[in-house]
PDB file of N, CA and C in Angstrom:
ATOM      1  N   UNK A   1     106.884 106.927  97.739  1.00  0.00           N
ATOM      2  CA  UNK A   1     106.104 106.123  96.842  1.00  0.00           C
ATOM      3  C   UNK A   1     105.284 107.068  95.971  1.00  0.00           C
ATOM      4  N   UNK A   2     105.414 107.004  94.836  1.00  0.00           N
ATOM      5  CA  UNK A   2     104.677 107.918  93.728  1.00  0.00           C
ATOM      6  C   UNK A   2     103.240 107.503  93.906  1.00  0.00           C
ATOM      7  N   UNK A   3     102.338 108.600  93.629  1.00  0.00           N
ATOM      8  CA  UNK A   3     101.003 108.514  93.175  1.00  0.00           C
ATOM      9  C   UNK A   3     100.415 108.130  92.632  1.00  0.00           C
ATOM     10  N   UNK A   4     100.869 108.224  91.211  1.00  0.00           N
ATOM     11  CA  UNK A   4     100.410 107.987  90.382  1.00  0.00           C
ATOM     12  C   UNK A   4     100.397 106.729  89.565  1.00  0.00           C
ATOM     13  N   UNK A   5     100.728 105.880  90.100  1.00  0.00           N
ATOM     14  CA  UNK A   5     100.866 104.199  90.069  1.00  0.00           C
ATOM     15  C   UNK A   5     100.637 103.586  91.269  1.00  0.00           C
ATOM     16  N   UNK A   6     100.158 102.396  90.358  1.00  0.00           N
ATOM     17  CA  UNK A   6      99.796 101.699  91.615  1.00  0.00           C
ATOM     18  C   UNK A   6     101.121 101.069  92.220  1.00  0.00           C
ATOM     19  N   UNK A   7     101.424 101.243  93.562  1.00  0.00           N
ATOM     20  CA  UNK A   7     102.302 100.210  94.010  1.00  0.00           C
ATOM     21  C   UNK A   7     102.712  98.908  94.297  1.00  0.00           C
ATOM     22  N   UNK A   8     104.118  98.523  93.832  1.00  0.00           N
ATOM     23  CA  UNK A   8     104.438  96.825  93.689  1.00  0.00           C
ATOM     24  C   UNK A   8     104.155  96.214  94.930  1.00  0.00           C
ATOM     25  N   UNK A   9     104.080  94.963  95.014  1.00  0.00           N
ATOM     26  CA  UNK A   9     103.866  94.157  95.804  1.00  0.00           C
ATOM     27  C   UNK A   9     105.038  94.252  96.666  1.00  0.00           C
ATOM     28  N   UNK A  10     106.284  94.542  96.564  1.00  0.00           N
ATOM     29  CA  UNK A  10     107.289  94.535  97.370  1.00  0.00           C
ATOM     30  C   UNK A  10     106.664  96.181  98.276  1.00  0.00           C
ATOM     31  N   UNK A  11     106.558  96.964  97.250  1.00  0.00           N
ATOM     32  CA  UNK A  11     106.389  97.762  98.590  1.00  0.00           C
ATOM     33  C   UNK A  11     104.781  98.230  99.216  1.00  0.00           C
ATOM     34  N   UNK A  12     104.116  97.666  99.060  1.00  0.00           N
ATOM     35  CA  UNK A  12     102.701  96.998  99.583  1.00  0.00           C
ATOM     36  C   UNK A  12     103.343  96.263 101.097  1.00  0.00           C
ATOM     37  N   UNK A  13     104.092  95.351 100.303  1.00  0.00           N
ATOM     38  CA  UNK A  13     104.243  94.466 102.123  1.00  0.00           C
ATOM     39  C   UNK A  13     105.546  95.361 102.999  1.00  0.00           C
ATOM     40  N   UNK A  14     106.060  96.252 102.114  1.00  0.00           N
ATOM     41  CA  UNK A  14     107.021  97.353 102.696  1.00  0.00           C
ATOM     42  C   UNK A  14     106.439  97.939 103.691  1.00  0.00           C
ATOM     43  N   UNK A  15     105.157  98.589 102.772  1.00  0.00           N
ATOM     44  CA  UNK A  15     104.303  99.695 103.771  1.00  0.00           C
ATOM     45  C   UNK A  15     103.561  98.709 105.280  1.00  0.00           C
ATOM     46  N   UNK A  16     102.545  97.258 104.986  1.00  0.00           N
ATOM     47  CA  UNK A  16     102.123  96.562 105.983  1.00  0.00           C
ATOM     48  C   UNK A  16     102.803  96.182 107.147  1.00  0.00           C
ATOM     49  N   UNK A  17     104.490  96.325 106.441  1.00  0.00           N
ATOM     50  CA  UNK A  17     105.449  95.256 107.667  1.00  0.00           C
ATOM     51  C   UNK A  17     105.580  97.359 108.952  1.00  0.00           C
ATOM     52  N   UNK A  18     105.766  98.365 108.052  1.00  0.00           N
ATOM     53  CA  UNK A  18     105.846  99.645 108.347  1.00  0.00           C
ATOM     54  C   UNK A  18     105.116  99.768 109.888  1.00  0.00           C
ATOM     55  N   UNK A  19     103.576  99.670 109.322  1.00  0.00           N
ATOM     56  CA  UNK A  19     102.374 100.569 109.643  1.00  0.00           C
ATOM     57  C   UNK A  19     101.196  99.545 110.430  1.00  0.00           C
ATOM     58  N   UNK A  20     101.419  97.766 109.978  1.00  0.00           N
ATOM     59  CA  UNK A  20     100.224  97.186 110.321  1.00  0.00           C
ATOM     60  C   UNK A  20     100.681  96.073 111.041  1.00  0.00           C
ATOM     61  N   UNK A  21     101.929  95.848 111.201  1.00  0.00           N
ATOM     62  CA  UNK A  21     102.454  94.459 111.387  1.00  0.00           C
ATOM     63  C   UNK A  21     101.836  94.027 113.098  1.00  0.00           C
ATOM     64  N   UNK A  22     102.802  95.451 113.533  1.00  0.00           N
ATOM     65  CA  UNK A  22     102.214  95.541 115.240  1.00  0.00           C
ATOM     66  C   UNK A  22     100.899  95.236 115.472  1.00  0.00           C
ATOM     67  N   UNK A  23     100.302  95.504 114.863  1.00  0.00           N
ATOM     68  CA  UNK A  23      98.793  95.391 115.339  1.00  0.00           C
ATOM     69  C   UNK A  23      98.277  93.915 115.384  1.00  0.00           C
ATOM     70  N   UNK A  24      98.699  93.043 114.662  1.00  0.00           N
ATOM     71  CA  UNK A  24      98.691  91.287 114.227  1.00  0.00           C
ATOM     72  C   UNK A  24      97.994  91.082 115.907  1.00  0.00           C
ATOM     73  N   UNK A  25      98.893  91.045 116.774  1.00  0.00           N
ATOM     74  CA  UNK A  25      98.705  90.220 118.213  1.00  0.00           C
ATOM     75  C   UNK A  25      97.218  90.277 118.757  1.00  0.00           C
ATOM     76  N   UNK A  26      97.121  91.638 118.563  1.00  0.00           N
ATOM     77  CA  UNK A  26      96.038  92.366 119.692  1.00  0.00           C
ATOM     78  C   UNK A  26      94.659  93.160 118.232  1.00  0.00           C
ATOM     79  N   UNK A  27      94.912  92.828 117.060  1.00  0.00           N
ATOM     80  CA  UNK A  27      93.908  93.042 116.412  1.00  0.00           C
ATOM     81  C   UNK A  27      93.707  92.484 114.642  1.00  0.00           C
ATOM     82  N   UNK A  28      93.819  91.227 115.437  1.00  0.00           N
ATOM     83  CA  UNK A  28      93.790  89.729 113.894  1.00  0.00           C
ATOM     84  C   UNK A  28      92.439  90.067 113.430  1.00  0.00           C
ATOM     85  N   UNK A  29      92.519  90.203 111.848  1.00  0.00           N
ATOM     86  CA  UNK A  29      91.359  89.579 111.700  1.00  0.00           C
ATOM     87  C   UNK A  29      90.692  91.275 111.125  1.00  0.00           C
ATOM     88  N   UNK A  30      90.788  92.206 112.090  1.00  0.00           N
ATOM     89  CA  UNK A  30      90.391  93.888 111.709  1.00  0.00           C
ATOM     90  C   UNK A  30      90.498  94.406 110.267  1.00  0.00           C
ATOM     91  N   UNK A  31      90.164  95.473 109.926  1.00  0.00           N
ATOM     92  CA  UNK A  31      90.576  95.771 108.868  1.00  0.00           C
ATOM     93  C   UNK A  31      91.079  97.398 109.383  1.00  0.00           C
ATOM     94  N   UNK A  32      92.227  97.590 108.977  1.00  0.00           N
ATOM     95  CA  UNK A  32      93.069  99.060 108.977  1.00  0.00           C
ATOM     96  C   UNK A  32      93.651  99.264 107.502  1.00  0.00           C
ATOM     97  N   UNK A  33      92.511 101.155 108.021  1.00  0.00           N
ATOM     98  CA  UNK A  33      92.253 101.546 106.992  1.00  0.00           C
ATOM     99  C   UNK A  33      94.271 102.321 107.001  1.00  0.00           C
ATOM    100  N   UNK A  34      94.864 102.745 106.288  1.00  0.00           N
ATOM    101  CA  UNK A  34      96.281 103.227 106.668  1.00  0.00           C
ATOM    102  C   UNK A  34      96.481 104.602 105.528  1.00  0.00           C
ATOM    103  N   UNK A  35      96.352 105.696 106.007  1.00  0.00           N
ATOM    104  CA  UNK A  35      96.764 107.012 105.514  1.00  0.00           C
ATOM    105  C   UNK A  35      98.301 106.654 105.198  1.00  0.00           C
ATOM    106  N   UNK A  36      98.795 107.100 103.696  1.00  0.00           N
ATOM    107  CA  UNK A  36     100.170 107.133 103.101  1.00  0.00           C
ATOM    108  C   UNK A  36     101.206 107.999 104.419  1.00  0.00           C
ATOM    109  N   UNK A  37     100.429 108.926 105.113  1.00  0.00           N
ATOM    110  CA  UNK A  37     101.658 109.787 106.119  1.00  0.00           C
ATOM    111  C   UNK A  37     101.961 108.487 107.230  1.00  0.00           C
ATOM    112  N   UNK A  38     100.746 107.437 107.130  1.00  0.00           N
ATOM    113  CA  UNK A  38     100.987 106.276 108.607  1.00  0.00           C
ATOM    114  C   UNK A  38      99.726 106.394 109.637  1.00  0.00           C
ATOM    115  N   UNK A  39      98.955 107.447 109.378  1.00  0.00           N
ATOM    116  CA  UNK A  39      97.878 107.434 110.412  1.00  0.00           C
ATOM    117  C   UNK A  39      96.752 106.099 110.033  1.00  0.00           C
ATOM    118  N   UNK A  40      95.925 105.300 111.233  1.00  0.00           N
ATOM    119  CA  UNK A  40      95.486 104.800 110.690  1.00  0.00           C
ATOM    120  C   UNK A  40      94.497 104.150 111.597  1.00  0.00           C
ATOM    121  N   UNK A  41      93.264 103.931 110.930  1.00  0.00           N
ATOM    122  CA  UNK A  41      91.632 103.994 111.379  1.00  0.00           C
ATOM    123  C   UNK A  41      91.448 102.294 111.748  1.00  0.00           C
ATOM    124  N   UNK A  42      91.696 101.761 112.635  1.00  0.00           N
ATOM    125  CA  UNK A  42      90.874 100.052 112.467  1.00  0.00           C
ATOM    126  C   UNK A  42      89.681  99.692 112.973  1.00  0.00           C
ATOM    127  N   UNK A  43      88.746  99.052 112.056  1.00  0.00           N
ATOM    128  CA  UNK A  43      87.705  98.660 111.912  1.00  0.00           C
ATOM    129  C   UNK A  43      87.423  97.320 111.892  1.00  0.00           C
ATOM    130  N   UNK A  44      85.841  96.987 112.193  1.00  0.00           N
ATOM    131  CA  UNK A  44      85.779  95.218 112.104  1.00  0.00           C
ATOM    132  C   UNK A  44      84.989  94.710 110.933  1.00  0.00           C
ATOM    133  N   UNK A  45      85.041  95.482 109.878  1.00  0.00           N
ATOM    134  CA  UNK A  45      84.418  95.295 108.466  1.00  0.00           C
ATOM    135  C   UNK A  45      84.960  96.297 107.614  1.00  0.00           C
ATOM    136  N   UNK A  46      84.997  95.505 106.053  1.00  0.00           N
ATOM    137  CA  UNK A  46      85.974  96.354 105.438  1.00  0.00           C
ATOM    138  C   UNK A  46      85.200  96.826 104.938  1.00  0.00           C
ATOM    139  N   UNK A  47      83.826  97.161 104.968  1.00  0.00           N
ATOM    140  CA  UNK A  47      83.234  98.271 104.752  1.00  0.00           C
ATOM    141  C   UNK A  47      83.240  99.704 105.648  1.00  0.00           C
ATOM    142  N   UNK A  48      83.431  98.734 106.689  1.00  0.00           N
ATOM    143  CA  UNK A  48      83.512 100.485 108.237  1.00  0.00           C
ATOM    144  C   UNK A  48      85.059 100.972 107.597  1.00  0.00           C
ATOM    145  N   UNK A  49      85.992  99.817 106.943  1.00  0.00           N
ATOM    146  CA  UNK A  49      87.319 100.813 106.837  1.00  0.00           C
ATOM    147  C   UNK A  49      87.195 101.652 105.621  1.00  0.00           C
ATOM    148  N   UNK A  50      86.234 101.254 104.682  1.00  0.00           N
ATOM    149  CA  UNK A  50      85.860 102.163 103.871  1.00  0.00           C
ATOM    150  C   UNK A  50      85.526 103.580 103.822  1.00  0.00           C
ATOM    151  N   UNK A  51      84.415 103.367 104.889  1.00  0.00           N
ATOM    152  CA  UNK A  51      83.902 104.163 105.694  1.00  0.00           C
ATOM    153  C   UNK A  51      84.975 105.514 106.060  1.00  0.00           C
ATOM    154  N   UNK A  52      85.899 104.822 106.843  1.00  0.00           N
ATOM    155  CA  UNK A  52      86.587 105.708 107.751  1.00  0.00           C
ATOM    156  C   UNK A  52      87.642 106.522 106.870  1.00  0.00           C
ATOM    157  N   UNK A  53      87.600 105.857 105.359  1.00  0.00           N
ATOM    158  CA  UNK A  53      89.000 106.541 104.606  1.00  0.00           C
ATOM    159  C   UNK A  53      88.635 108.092 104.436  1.00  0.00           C
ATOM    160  N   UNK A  54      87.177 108.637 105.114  1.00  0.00           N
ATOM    161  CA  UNK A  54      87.186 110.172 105.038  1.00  0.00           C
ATOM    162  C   UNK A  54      87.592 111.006 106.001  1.00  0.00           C
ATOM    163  N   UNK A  55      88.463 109.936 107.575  1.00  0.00           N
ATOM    164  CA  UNK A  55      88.278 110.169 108.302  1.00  0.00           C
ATOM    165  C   UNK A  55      90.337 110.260 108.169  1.00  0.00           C
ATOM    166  N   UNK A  56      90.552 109.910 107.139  1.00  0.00           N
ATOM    167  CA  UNK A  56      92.167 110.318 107.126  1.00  0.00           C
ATOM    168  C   UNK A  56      92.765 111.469 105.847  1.00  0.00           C
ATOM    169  N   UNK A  57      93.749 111.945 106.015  1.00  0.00           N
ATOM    170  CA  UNK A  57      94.269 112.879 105.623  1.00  0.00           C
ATOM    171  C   UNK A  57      94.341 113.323 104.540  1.00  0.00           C
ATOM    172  N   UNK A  58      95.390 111.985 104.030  1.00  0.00           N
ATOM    173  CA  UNK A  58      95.977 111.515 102.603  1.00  0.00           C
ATOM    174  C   UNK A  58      94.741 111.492 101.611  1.00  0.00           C
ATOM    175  N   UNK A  59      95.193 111.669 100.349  1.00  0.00           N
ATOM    176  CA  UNK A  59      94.254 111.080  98.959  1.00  0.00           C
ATOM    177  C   UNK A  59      94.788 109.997  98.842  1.00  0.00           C
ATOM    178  N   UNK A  60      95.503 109.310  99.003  1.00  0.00           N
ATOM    179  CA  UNK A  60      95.911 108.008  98.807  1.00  0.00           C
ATOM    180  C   UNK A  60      95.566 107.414 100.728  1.00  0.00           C
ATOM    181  N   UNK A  61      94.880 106.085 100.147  1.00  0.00           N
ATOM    182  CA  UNK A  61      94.887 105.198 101.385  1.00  0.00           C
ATOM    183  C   UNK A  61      94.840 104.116 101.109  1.00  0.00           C
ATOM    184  N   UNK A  62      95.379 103.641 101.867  1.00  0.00           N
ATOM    185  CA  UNK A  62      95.627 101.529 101.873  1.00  0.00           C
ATOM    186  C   UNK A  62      94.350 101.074 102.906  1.00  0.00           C
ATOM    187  N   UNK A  63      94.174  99.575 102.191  1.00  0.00           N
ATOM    188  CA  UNK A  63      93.000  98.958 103.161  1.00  0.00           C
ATOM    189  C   UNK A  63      93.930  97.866 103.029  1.00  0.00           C
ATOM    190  N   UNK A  64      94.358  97.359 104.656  1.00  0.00           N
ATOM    191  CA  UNK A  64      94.916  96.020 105.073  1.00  0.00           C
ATOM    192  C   UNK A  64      94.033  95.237 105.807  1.00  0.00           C
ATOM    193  N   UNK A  65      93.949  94.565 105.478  1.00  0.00           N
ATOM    194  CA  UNK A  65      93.191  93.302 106.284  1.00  0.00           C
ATOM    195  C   UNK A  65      94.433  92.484 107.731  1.00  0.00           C
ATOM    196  N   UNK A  66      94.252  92.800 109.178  1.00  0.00           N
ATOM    197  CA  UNK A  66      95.496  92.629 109.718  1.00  0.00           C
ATOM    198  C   UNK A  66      95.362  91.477 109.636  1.00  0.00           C
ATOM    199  N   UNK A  67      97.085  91.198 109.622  1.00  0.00           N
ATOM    200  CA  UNK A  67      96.996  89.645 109.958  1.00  0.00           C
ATOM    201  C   UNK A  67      97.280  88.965 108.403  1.00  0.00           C
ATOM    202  N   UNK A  68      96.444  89.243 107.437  1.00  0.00           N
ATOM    203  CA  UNK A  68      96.325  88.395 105.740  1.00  0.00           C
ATOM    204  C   UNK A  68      96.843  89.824 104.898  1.00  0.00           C
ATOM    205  N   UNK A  69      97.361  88.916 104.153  1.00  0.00           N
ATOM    206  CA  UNK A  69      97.636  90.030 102.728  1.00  0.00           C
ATOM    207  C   UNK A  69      96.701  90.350 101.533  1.00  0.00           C
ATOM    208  N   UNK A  70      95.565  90.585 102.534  1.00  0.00           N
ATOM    209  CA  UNK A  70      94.383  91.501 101.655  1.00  0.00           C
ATOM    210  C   UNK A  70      94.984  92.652 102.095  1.00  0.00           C
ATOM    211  N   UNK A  71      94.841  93.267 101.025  1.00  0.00           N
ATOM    212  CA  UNK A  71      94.881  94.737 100.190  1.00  0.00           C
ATOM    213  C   UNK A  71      94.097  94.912  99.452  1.00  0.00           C
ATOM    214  N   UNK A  72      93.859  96.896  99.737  1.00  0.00           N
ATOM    215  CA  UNK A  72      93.261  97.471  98.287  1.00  0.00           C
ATOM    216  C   UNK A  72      93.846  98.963  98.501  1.00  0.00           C
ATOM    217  N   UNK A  73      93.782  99.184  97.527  1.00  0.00           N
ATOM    218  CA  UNK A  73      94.154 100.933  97.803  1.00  0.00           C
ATOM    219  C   UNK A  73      92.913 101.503  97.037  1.00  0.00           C
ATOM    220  N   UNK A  74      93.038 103.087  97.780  1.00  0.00           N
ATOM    221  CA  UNK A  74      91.543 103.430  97.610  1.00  0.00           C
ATOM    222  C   UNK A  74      91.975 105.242  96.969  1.00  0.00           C
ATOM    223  N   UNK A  75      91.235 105.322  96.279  1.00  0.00           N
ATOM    224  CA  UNK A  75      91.499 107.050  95.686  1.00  0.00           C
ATOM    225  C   UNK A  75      90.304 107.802  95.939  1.00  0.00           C
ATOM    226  N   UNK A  76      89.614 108.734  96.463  1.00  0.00           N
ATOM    227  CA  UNK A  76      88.901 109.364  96.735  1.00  0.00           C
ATOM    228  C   UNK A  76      88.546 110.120  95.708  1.00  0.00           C
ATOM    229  N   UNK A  77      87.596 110.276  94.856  1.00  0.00           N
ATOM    230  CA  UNK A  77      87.097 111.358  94.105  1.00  0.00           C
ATOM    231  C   UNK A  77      87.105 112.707  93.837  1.00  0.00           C
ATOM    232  N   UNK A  78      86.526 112.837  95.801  1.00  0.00           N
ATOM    233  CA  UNK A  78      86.509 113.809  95.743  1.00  0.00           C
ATOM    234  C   UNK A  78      87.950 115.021  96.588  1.00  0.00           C
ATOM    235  N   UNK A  79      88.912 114.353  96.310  1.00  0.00           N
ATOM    236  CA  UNK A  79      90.221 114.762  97.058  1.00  0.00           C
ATOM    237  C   UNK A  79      91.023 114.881  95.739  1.00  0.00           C
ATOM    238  N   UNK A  80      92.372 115.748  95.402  1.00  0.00           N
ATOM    239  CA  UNK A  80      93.047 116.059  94.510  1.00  0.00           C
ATOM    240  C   UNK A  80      94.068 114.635  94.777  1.00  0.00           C
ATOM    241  N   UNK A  81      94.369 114.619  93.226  1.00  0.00           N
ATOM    242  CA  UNK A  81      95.418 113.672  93.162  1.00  0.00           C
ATOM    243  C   UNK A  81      96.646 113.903  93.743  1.00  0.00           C
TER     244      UNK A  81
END
């Protein structure tokens, strides 16, 4: 998935069905924060997953809401494109 665009909705729910799907049963409702390599931080406010996007790898990170198809993707400032 390129950088430098934002990504389509097909592969948005590409990456969720990937990286977040599992988590549905045992953590509805969370918010996971998801590093582009797959690592990924869950939190119980999508501010703590905010929070935690310094706590992953990638300059690119996804915020899933488990469970709903909230999304956001997040770019860090202070990290190279």
């Amino acid at each position: 998935m390129a950088t430098s665009r934002l990504p389509s909705r097909r592969e948005m729910d590409e990456f969720y069905d990937r990286f977040v799907r599992s988590l549905e049963q045992e953590h509805w409702g969370r918010f996971a924060a998801v590093a582009a390599s797959g690592q990924i931080e869950l939190r119980d406010s999508l501010v703590d997953a905010l929070e935690s996007f310094d706590a992953l790898p990638d300059a690119i990170t996804f915020v899933f809401k488990v469970g709903d198809r909230a999304v956001g993707r997040i770019r860090s400032p202070l990290r190279p494109r």
